[in-house]
PDB file of N, CA and C in Angstrom:
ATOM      1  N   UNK A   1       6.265-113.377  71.754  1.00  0.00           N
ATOM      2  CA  UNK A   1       6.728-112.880  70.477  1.00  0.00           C
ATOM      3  C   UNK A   1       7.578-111.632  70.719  1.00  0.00           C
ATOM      4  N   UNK A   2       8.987-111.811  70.178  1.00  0.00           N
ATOM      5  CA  UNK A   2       9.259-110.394  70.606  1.00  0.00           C
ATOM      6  C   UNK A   2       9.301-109.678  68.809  1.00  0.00           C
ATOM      7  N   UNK A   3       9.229-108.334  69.385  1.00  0.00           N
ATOM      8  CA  UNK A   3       9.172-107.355  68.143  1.00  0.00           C
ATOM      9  C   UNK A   3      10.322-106.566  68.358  1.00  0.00           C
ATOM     10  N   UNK A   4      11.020-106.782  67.252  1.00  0.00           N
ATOM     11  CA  UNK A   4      12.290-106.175  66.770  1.00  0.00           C
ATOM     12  C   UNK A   4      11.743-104.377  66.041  1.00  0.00           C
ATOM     13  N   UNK A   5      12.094-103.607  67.250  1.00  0.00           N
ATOM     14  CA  UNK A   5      12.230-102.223  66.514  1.00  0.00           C
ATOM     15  C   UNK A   5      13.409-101.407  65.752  1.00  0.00           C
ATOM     16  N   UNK A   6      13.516-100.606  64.750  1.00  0.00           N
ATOM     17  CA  UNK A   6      14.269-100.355  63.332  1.00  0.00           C
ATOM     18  C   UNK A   6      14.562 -99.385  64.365  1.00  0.00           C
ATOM     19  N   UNK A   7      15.911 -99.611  63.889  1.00  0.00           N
ATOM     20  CA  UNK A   7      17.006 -98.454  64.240  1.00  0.00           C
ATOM     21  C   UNK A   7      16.494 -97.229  64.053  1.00  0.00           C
ATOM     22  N   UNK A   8      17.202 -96.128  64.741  1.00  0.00           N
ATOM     23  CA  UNK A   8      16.567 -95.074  64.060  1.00  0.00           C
ATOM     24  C   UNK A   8      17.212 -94.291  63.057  1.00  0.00           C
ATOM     25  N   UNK A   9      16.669 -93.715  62.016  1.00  0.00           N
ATOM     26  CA  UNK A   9      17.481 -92.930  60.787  1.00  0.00           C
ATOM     27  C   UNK A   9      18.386 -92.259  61.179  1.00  0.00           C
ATOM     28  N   UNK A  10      17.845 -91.165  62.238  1.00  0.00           N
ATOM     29  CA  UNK A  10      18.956 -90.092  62.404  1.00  0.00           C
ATOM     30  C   UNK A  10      19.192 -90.425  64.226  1.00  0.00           C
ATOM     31  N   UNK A  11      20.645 -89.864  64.373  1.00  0.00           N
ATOM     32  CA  UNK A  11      21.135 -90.266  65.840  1.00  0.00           C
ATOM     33  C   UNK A  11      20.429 -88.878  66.426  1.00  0.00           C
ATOM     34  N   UNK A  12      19.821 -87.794  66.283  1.00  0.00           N
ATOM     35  CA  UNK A  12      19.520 -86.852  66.537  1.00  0.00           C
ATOM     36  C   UNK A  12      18.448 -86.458  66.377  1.00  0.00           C
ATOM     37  N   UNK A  13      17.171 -85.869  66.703  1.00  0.00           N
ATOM     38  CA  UNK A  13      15.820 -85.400  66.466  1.00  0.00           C
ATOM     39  C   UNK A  13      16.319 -84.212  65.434  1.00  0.00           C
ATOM     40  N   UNK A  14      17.482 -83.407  65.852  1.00  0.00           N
ATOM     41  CA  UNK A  14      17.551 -82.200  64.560  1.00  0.00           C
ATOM     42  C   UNK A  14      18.023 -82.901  63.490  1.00  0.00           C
ATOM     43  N   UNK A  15      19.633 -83.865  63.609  1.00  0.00           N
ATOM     44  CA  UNK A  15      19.208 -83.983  61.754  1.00  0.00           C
ATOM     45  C   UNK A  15      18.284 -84.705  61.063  1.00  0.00           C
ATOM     46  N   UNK A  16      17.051 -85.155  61.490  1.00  0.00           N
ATOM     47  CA  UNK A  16      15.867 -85.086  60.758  1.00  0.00           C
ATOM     48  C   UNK A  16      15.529 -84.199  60.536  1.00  0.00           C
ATOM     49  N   UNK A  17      15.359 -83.124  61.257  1.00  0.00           N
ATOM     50  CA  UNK A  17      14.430 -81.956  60.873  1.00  0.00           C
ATOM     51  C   UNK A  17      15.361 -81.086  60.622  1.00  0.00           C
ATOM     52  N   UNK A  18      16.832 -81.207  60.120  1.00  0.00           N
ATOM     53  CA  UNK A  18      17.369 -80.548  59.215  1.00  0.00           C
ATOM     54  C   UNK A  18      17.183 -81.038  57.602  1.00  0.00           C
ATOM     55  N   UNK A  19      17.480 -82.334  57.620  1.00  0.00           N
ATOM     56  CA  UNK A  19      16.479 -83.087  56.339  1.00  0.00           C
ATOM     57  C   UNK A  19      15.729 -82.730  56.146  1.00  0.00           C
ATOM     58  N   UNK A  20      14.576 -82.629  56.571  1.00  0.00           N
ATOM     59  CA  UNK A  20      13.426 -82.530  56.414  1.00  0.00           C
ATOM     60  C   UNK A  20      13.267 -81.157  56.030  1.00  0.00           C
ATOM     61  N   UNK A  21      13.902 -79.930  56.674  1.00  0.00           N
ATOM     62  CA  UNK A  21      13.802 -78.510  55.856  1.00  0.00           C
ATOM     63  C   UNK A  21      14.209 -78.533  54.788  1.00  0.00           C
ATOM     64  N   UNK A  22      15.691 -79.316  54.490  1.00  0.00           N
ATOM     65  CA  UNK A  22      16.288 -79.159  53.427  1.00  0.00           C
ATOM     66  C   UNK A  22      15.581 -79.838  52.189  1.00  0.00           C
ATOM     67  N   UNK A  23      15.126 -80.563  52.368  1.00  0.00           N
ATOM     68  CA  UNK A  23      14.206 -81.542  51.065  1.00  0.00           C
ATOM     69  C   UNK A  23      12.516 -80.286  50.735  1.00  0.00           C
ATOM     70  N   UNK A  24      12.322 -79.860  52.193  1.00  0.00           N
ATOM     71  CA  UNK A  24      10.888 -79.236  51.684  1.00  0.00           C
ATOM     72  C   UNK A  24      11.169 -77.737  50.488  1.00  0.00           C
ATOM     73  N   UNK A  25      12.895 -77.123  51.343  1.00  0.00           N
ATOM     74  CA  UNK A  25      13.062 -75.757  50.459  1.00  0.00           C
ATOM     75  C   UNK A  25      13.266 -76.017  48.979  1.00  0.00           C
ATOM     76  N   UNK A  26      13.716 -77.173  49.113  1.00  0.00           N
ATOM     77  CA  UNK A  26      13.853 -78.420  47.311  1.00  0.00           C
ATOM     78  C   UNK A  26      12.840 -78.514  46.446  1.00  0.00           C
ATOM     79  N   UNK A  27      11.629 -78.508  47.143  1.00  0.00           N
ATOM     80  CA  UNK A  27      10.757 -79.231  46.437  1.00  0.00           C
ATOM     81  C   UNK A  27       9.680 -77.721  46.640  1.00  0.00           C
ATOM     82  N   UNK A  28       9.706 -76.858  46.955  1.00  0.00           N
ATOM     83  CA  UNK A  28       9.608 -75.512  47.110  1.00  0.00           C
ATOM     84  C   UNK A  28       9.873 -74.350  45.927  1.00  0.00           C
ATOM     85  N   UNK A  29      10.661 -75.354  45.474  1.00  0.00           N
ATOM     86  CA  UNK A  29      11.998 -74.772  43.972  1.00  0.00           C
ATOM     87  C   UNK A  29      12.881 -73.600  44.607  1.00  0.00           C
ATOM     88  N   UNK A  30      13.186 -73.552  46.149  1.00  0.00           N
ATOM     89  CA  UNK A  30      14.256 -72.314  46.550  1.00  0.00           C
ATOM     90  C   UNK A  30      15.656 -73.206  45.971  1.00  0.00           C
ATOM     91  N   UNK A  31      15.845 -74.151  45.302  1.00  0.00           N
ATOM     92  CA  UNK A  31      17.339 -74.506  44.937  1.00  0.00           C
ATOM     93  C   UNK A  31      17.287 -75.720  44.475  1.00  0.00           C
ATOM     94  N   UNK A  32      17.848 -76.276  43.482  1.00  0.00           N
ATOM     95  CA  UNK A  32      17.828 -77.607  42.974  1.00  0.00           C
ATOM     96  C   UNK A  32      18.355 -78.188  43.586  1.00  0.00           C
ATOM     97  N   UNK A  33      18.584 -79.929  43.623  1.00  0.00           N
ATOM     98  CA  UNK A  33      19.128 -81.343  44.342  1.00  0.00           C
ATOM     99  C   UNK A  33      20.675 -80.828  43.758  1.00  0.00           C
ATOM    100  N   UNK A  34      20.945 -80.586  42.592  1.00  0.00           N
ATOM    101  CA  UNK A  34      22.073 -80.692  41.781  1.00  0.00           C
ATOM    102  C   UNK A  34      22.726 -79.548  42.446  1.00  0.00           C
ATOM    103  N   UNK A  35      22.399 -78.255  42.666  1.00  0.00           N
ATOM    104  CA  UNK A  35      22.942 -77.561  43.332  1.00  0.00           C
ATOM    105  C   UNK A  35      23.023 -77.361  44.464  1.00  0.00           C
ATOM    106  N   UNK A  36      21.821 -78.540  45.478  1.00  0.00           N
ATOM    107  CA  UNK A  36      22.091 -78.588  46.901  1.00  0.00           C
ATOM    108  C   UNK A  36      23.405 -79.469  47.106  1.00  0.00           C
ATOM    109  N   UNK A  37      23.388 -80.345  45.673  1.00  0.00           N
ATOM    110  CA  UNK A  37      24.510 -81.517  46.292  1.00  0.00           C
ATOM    111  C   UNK A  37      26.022 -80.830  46.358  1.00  0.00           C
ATOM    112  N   UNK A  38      26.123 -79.858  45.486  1.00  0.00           N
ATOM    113  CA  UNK A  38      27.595 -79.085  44.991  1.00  0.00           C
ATOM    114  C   UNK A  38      27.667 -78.197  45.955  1.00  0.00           C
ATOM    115  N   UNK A  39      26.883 -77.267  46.573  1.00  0.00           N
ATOM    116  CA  UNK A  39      27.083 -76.839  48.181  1.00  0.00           C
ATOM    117  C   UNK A  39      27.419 -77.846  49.229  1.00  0.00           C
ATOM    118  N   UNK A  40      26.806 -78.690  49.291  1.00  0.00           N
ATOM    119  CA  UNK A  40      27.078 -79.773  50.455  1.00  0.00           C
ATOM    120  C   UNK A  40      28.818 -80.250  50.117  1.00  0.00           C
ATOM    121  N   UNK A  41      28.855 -80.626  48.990  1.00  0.00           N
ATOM    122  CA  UNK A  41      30.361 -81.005  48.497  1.00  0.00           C
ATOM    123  C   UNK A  41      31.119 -80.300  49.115  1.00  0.00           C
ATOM    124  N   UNK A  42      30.852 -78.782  48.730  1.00  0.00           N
ATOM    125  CA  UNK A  42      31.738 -78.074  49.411  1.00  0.00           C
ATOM    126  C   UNK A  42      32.128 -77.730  50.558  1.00  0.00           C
ATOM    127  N   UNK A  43      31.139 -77.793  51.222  1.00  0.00           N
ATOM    128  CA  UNK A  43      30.841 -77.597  52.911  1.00  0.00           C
ATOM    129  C   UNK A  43      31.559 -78.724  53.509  1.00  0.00           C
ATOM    130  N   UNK A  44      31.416 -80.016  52.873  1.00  0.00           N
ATOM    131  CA  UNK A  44      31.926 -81.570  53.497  1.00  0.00           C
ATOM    132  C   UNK A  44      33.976 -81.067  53.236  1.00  0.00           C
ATOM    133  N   UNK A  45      34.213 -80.421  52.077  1.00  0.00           N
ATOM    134  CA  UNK A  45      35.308 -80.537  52.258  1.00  0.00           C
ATOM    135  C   UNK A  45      35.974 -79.237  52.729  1.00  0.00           C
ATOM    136  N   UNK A  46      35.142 -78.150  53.153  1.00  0.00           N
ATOM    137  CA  UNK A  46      36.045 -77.224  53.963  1.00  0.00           C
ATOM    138  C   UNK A  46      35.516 -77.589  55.525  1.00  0.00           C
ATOM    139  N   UNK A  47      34.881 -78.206  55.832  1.00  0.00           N
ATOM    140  CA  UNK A  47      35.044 -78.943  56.985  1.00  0.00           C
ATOM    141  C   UNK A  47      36.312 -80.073  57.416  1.00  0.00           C
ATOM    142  N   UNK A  48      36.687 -80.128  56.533  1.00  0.00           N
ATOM    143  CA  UNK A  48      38.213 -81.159  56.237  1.00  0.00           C
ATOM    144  C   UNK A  48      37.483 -82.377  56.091  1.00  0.00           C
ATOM    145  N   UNK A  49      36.232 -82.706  55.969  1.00  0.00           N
ATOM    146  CA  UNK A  49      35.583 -84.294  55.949  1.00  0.00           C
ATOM    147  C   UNK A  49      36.109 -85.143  54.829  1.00  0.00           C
ATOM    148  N   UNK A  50      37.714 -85.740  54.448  1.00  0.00           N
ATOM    149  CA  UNK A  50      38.593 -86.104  53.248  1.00  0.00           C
ATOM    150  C   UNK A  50      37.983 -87.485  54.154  1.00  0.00           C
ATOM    151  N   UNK A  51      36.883 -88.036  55.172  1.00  0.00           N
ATOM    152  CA  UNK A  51      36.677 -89.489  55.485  1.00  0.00           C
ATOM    153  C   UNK A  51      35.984 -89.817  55.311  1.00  0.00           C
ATOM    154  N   UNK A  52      35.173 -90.940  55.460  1.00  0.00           N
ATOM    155  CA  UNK A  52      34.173 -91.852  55.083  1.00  0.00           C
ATOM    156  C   UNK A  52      33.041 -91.099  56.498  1.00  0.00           C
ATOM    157  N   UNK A  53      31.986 -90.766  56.102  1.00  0.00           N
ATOM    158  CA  UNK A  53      31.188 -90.192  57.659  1.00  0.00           C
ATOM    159  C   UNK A  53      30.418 -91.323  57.700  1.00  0.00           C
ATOM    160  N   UNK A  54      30.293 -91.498  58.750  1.00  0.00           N
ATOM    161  CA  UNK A  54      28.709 -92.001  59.648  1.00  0.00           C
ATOM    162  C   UNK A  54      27.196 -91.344  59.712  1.00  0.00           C
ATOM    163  N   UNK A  55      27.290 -90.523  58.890  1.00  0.00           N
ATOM    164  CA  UNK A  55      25.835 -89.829  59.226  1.00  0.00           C
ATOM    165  C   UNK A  55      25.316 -89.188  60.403  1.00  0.00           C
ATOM    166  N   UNK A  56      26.254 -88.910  60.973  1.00  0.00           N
ATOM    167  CA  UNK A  56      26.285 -88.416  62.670  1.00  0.00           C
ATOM    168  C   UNK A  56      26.477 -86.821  62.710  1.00  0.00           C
ATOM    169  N   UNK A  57      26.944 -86.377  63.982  1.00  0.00           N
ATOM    170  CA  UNK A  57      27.134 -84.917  63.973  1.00  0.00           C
ATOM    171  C   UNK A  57      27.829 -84.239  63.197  1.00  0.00           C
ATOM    172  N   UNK A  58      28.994 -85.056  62.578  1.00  0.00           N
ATOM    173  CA  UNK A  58      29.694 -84.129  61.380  1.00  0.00           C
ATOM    174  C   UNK A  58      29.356 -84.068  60.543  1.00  0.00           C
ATOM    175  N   UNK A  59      28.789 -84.824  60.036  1.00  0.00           N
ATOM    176  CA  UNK A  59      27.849 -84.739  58.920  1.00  0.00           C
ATOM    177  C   UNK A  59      27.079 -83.945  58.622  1.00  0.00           C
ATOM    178  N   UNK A  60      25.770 -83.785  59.658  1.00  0.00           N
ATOM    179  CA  UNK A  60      24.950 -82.777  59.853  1.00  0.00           C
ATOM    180  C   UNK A  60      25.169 -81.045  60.410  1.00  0.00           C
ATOM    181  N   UNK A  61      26.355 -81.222  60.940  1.00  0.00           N
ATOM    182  CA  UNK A  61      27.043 -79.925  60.796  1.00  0.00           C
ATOM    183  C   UNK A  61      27.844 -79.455  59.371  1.00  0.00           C
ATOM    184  N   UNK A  62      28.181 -79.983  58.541  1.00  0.00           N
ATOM    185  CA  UNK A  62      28.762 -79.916  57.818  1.00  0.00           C
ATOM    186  C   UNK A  62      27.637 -79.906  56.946  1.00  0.00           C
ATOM    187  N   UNK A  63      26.232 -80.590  56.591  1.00  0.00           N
ATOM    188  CA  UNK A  63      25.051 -79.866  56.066  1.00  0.00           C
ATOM    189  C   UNK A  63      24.125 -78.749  56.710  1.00  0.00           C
ATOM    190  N   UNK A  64      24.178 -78.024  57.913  1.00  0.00           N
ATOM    191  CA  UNK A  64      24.057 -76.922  58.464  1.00  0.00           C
ATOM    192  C   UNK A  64      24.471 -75.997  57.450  1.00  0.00           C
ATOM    193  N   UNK A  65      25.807 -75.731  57.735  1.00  0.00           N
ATOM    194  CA  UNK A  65      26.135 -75.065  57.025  1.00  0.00           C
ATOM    195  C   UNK A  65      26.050 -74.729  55.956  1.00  0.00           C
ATOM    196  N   UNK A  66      26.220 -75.766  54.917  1.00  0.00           N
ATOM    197  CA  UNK A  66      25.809 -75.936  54.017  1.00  0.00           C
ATOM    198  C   UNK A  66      24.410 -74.987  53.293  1.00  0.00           C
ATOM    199  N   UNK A  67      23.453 -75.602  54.010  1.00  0.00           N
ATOM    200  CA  UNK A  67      21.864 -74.828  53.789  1.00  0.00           C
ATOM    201  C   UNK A  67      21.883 -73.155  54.664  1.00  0.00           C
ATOM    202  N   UNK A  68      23.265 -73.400  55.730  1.00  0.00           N
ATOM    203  CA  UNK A  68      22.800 -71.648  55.961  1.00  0.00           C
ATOM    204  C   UNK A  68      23.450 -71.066  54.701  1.00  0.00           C
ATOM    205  N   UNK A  69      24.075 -71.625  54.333  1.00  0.00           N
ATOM    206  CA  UNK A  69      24.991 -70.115  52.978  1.00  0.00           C
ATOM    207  C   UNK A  69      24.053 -70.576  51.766  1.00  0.00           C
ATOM    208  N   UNK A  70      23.095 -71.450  51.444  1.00  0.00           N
ATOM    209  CA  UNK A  70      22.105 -71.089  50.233  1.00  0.00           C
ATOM    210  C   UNK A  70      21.153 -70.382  51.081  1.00  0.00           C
ATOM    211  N   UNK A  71      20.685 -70.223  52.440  1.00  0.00           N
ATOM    212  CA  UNK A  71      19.735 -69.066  52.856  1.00  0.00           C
ATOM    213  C   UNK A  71      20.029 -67.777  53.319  1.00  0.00           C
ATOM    214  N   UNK A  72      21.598 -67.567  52.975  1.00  0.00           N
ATOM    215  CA  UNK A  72      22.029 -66.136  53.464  1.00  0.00           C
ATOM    216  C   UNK A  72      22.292 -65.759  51.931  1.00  0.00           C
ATOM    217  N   UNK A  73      22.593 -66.744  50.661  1.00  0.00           N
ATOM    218  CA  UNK A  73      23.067 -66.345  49.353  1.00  0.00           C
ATOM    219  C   UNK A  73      21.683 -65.863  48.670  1.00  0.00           C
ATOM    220  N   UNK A  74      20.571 -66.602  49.336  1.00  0.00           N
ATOM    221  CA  UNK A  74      19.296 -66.362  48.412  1.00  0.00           C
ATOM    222  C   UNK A  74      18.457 -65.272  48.925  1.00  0.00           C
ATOM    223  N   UNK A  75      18.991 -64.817  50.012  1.00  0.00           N
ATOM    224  CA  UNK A  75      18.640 -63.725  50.625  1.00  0.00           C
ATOM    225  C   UNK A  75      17.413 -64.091  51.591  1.00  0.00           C
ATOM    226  N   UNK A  76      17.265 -65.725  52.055  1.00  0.00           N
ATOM    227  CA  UNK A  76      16.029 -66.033  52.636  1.00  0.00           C
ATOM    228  C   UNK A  76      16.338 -65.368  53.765  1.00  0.00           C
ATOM    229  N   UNK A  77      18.066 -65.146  54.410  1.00  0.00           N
ATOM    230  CA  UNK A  77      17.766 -64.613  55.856  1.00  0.00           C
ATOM    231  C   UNK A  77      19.263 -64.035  55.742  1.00  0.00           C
ATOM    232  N   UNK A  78      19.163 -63.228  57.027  1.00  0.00           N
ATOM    233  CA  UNK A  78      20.380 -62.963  56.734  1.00  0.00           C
ATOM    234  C   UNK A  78      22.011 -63.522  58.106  1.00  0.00           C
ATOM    235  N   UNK A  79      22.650 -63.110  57.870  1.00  0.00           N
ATOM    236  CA  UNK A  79      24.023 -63.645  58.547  1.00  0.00           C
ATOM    237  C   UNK A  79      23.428 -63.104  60.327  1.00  0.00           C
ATOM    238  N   UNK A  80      23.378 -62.019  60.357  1.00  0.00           N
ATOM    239  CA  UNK A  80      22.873 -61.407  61.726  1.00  0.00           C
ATOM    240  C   UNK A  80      22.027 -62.185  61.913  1.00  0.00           C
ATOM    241  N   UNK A  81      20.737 -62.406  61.392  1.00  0.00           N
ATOM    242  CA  UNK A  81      19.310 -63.359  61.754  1.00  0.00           C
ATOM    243  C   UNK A  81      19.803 -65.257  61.976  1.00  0.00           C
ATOM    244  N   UNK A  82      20.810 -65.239  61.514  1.00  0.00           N
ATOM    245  CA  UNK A  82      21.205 -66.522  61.721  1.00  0.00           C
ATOM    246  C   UNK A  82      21.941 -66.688  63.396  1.00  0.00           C
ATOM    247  N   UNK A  83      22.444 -65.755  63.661  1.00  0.00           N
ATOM    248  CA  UNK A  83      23.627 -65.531  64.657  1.00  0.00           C
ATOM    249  C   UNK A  83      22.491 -65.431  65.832  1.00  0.00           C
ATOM    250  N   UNK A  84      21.757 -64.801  65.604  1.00  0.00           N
ATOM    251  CA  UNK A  84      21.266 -64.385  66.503  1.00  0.00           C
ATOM    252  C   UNK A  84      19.799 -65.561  67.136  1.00  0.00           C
ATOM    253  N   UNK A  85      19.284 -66.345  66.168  1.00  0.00           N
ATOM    254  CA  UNK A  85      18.523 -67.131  66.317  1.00  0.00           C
ATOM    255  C   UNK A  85      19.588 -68.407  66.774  1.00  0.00           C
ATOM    256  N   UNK A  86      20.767 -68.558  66.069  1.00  0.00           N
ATOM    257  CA  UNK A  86      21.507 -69.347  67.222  1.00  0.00           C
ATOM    258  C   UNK A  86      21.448 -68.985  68.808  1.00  0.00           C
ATOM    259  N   UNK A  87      21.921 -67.864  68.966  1.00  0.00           N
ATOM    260  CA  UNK A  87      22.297 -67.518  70.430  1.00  0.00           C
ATOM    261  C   UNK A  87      21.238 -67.749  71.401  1.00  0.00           C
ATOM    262  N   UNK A  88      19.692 -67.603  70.608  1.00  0.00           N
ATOM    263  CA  UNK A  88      18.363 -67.613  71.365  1.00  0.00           C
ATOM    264  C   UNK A  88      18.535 -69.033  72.022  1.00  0.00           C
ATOM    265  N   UNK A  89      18.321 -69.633  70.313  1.00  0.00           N
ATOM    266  CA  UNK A  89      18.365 -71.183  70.798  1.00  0.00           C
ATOM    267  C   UNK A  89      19.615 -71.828  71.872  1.00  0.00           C
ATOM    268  N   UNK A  90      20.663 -71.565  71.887  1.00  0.00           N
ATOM    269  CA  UNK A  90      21.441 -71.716  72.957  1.00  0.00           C
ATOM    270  C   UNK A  90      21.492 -71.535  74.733  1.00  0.00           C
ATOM    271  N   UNK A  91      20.845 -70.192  74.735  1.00  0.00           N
ATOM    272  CA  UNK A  91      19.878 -69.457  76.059  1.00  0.00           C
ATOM    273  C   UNK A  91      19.146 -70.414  75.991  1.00  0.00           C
ATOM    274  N   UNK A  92      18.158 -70.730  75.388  1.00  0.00           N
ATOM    275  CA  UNK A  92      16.881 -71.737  76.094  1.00  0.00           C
ATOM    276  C   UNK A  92      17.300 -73.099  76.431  1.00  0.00           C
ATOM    277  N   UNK A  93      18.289 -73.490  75.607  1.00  0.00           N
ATOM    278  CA  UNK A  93      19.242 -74.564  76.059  1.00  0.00           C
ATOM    279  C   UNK A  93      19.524 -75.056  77.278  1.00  0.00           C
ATOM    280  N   UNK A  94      20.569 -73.957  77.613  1.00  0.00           N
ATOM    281  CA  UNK A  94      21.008 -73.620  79.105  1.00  0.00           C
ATOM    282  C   UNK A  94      19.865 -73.124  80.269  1.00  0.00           C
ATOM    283  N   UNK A  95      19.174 -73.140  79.339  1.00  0.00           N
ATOM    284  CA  UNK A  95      17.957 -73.068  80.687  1.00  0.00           C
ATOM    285  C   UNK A  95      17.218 -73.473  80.915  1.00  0.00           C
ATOM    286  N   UNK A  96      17.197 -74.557  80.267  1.00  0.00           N
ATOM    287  CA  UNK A  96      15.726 -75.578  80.167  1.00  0.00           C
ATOM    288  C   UNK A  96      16.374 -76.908  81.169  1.00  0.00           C
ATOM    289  N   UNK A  97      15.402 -76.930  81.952  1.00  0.00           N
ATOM    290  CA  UNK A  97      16.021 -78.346  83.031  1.00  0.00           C
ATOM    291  C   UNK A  97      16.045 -79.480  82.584  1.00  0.00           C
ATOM    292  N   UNK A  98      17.248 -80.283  82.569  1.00  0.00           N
ATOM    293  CA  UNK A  98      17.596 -81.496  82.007  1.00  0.00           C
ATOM    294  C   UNK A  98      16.193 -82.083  81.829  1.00  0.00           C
ATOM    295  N   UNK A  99      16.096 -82.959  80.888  1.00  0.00           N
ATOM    296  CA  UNK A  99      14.665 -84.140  80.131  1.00  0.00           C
ATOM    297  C   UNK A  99      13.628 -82.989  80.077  1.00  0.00           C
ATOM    298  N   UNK A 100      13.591 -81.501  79.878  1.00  0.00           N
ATOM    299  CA  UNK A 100      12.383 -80.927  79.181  1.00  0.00           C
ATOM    300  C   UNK A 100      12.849 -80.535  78.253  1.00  0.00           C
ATOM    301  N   UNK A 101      11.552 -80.440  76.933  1.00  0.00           N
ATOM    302  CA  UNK A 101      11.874 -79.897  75.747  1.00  0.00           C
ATOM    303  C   UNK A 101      12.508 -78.446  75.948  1.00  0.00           C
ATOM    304  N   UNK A 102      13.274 -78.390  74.786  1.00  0.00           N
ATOM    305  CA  UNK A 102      13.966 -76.696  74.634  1.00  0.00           C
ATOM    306  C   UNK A 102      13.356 -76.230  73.572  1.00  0.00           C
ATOM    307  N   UNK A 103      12.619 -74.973  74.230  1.00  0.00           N
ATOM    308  CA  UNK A 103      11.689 -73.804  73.384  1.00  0.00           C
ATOM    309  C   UNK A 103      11.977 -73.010  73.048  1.00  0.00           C
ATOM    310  N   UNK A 104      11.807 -72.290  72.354  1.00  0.00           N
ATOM    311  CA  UNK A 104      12.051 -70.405  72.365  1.00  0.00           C
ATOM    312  C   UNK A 104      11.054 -69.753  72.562  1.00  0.00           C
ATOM    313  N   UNK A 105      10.896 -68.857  73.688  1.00  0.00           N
ATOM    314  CA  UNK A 105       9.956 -68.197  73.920  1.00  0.00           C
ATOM    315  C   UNK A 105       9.634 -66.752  72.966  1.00  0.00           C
TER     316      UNK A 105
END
């Protein structure tokens, strides 16, 4: 018997668990669907995204963004705390040996 396994949702382990933040701060009440969708709008088109996406990295960069400027507008964090928790995560990146998880210490 063979068993057919389901694609997977996201091509990426983060944009799930960028979903997945973004739906919990939703349902949290930090911002409505209606006003997550009109940020995202906007984000999709100053990214130049005028195409049909795939649900892939542009996409999910283009909702990155998106959710960082309702958490730097709502004051959840700020522009420095963003920059800088990038750069961490980037360091552990580059230093974590190929096939181990990347942490932040």
């Amino acid at each position: 018997m063979t068993v057919l396994l389901p694609e997977p949702v996201f091509e990426e382990v983060w944009h799930g668990q960028l979903f997945a933040l973004t739906v919990l701060l939703n349902e949290a009440g930090h911002f409505s669907w209606a006003d997550w969708a009109k940020k995202f709008g906007i984000s999709l088109k100053k990214h130049g995204f005028d195409r049909e996406l795939n649900g892939g990295e542009d996409y999910f960069t283009a909702w990155l963004d998106a959710l960082e400027g309702f958490l730097t507008e709502t004051n959840m964090t700020g522009q420095k705390d963003l920059v800088l928790i990038k750069e961490a995560w980037k360091t552990a990146y580059l230093s974590t040996p190929h096939g181990a998880p990347v942490s932040l210490k």
